[in-house]
N, C-alpha and C. Protein backbone atom coordinates (compact mmCIF):
# COMPACT_ATOMS: atom_id res chain seq x y z
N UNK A 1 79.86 117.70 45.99
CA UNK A 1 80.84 118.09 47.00
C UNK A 1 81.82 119.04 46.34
N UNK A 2 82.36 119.87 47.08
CA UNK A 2 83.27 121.28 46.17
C UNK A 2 84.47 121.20 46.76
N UNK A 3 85.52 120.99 45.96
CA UNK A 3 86.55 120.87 46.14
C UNK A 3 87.24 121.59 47.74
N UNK A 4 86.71 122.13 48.32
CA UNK A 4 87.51 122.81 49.46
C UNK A 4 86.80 121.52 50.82
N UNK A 5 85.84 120.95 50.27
CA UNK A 5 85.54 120.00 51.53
C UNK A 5 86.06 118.97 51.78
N UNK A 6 86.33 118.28 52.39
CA UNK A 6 87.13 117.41 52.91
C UNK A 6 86.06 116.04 53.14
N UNK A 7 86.59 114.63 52.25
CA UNK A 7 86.10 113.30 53.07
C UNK A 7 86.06 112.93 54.18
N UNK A 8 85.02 112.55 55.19
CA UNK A 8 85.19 112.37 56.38
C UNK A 8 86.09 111.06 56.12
N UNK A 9 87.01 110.64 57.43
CA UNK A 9 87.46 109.35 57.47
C UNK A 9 85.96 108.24 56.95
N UNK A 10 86.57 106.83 57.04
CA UNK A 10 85.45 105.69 56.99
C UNK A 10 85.03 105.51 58.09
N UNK A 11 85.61 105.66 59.37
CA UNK A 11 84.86 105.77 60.85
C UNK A 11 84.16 106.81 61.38
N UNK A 12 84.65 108.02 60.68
CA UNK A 12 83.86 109.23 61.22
C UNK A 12 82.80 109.10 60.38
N UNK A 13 82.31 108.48 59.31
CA UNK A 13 81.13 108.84 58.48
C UNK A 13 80.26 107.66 59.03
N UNK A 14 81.18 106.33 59.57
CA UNK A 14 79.83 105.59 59.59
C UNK A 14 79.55 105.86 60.63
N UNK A 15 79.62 106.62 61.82
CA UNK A 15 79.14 107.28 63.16
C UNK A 15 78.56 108.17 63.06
N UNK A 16 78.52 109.01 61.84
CA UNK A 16 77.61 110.01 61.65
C UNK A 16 76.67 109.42 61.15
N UNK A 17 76.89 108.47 60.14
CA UNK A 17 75.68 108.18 59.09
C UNK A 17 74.75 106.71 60.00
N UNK A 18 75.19 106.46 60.87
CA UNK A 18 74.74 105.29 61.33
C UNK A 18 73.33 105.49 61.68
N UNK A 19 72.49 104.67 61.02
CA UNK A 19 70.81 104.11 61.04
C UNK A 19 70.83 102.62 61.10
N UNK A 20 70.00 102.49 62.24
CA UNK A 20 70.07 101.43 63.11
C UNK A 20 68.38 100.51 62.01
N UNK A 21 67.93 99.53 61.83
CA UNK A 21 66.60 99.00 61.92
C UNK A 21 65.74 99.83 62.66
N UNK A 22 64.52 99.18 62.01
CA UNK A 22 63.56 100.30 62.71
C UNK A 22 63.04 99.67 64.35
N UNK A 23 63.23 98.46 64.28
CA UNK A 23 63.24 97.74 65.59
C UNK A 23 64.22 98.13 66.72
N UNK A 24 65.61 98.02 66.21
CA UNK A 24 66.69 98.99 66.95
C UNK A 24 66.06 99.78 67.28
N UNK A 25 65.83 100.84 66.53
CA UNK A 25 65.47 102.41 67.22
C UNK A 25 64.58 102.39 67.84
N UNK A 26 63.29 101.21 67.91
CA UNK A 26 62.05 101.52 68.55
C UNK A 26 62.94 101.05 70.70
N UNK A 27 63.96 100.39 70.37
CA UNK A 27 64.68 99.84 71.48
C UNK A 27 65.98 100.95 72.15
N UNK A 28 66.56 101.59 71.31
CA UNK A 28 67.54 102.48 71.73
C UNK A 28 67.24 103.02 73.13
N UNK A 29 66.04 103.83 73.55
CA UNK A 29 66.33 104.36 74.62
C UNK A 29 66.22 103.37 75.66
N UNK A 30 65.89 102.21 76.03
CA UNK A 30 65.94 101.48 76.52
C UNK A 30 67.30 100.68 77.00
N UNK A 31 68.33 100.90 75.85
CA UNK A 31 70.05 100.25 76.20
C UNK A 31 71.01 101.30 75.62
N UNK A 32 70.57 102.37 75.27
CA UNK A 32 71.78 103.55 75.11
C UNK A 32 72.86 103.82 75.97
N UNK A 33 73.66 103.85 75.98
CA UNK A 33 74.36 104.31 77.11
C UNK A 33 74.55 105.64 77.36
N UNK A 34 74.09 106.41 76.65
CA UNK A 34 73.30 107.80 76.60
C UNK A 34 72.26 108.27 77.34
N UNK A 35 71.66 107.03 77.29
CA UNK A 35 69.72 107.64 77.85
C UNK A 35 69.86 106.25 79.25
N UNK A 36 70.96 106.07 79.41
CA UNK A 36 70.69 104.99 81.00
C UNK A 36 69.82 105.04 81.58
N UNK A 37 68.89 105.02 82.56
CA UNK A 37 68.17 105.10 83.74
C UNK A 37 68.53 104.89 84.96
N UNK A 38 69.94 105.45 85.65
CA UNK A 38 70.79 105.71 86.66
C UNK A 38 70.43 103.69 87.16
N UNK A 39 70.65 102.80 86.76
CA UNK A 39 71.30 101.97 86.94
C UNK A 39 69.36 100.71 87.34
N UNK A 40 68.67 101.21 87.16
CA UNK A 40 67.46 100.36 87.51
C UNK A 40 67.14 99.27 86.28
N UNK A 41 66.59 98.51 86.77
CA UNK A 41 66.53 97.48 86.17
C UNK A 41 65.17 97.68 85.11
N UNK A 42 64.39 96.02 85.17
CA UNK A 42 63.30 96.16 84.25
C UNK A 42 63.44 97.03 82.35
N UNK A 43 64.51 97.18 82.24
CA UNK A 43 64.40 97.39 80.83
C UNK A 43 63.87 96.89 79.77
N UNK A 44 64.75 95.08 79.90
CA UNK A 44 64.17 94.28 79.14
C UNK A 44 62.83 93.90 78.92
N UNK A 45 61.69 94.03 79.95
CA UNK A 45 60.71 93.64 79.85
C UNK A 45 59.72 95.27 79.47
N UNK A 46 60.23 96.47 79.61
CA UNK A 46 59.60 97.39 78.69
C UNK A 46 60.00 97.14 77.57
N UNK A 47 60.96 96.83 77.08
CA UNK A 47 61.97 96.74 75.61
C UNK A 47 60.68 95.76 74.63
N UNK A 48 60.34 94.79 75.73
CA UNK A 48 59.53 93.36 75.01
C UNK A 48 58.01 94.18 74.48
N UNK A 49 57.93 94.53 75.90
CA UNK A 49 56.57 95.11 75.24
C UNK A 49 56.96 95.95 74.30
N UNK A 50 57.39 96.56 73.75
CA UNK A 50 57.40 97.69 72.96
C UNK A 50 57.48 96.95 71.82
N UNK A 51 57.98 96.52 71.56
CA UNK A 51 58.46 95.31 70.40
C UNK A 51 57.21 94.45 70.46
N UNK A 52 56.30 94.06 71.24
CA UNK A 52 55.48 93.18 71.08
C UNK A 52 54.17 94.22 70.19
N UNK A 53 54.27 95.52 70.61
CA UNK A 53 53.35 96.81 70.43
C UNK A 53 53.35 96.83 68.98
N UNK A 54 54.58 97.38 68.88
CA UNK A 54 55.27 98.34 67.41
C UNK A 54 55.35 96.95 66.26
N UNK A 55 55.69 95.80 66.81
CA UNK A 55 55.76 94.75 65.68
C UNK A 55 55.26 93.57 65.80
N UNK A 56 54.09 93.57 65.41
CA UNK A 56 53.24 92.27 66.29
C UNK A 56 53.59 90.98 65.27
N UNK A 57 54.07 91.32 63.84
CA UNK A 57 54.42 90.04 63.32
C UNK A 57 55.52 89.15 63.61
N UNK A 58 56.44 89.91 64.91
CA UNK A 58 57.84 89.06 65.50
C UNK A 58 57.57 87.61 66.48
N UNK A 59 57.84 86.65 66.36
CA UNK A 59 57.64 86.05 67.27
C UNK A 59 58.29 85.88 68.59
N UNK A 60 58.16 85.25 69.26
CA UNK A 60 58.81 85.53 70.88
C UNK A 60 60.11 85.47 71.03
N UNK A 61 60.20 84.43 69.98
CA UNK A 61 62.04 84.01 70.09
C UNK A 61 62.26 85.14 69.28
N UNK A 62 62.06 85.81 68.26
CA UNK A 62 62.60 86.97 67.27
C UNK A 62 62.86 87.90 68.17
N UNK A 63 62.00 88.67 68.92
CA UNK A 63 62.13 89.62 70.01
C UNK A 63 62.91 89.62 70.81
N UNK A 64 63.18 88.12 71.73
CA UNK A 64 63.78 87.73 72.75
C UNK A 64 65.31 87.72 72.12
N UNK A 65 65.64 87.71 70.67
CA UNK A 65 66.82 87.56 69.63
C UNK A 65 66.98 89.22 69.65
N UNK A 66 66.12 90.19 69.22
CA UNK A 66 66.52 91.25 68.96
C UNK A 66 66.88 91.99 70.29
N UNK A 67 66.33 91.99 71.36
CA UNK A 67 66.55 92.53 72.79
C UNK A 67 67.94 92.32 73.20
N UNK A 68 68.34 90.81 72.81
CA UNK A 68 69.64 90.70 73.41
C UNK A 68 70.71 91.59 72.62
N UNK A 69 70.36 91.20 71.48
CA UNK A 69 71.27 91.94 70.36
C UNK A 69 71.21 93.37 70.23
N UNK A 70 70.21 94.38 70.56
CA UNK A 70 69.96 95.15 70.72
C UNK A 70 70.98 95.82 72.26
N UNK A 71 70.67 95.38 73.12
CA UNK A 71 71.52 95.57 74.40
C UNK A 71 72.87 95.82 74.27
N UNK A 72 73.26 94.29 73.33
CA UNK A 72 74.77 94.30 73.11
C UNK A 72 75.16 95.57 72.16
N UNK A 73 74.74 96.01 71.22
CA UNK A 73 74.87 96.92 70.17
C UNK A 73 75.30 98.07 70.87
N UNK A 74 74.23 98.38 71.44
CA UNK A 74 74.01 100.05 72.18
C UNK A 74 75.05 100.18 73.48
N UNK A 75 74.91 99.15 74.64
CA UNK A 75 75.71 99.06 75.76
C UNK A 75 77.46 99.19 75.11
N UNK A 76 77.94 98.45 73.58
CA UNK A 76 79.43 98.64 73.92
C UNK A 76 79.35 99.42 72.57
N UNK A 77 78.34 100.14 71.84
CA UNK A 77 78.88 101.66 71.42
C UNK A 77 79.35 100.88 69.98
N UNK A 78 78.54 99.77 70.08
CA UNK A 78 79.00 99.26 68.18
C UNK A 78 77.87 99.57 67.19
N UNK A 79 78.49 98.96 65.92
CA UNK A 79 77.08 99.15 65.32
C UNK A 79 77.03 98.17 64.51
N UNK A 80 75.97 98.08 63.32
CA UNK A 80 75.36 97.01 63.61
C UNK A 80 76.53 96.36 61.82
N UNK A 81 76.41 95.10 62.14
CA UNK A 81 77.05 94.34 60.85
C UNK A 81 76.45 94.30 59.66
């Protein structure tokens, strides 16, 4: 880094730098509040399949754990702990 650049704050970098799991991301467009689908339902159950697709070693409750958590993440714009 060269002296004329500037540290981002600690909030502006972890919003830039933020990488979600690879399970997250296979779920993002599904609860973004970015990529909505003007208000229709059925998400959760594309969300499952996709997750049942992309990671077949999860079990039902793991999925049914990451979907919710996944929702919550993306819907209020947090990230992850």
């Amino acid at each position: 880094m060269s002296p004329t650049q500037s540290i981002p704050e600690s909030g502006e970098r972890r919003k830039k730098d933020l990488v979600y799991p690879p399970r997250y991301e296979a779920l993002r467009p599904f609860f973004d509040r970015r990529t909505q689908w003007g208000g229709s339902g059925g998400q959760e159950v594309l969300a499952y399949h996709t997750l049942k697709d992309h990671f077949p070693e999860l079990s039902p409750q793991e999925i049914f754990l990451t979907i919710i958590t996944a929702r919550q993440l993306f819907q209020s714009g947090g990230q992850p702990g």
